[in-house]
Protein backbone atom coordinates (compact mmCIF):
# COMPACT_ATOMS: atom_id res chain seq x y z
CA UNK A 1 0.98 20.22 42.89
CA UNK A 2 -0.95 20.57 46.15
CA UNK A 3 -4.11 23.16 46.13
CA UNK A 4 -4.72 23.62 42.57
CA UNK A 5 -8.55 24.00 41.98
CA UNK A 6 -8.67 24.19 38.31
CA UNK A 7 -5.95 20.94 37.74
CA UNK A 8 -5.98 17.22 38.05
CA UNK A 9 -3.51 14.91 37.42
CA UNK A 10 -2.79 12.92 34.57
CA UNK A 11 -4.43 9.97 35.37
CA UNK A 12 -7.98 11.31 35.98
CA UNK A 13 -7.59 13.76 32.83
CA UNK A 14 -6.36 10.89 30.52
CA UNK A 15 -9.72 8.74 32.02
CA UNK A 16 -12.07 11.95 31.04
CA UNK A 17 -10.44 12.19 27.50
CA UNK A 18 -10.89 8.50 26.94
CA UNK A 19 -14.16 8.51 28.02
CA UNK A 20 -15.25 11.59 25.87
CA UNK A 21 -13.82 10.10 23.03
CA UNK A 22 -15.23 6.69 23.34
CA UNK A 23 -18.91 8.35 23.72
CA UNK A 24 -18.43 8.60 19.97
CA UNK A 25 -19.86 12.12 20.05
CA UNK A 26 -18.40 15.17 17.36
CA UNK A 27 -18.18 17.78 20.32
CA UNK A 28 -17.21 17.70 24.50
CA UNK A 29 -17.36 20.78 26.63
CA UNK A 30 -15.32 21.48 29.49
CA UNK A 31 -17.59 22.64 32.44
CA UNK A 32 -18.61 26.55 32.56
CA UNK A 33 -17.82 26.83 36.03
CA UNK A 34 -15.07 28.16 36.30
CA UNK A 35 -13.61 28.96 32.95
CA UNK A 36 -16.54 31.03 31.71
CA UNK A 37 -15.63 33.95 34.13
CA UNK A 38 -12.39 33.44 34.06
CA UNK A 39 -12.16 34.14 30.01
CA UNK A 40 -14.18 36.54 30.92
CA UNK A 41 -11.57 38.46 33.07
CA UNK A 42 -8.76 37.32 31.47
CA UNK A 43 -9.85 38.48 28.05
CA UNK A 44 -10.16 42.27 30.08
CA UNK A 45 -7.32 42.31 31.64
CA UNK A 46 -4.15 44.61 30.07
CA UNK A 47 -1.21 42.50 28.44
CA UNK A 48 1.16 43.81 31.35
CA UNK A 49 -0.78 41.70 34.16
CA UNK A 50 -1.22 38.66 31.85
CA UNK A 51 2.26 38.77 31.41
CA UNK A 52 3.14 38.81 34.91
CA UNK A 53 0.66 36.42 35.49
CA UNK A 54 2.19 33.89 32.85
């Protein structure tokens, strides 16, 4: 998929999990930008538009 912001492809995801998981830490955090505002707006938003939106 061409301009997708918020996506990457397999490859570079299954490198970030593997390297999270390696780092032998209990807890890994996606970044706050953007997802913090947009659960933010999504939580807000009426089920009608989430369902046309999904």
């Amino acid at each position: 998929m061409k301009n997708t912001p918020f996506i990457v492809d397999a490859q570079t995801g299954c490198r970030a999990m593997v390297k999270a998981i390696e780092a032998g830490k209990a807890e890994h955090f996606v970044p706050t930008w953007p997802w913090a505002p947009l659960g933010f707006i999504i939580r807000r938003l009426p089920e009608a538009v989430l369902a046309r939106m999904f």
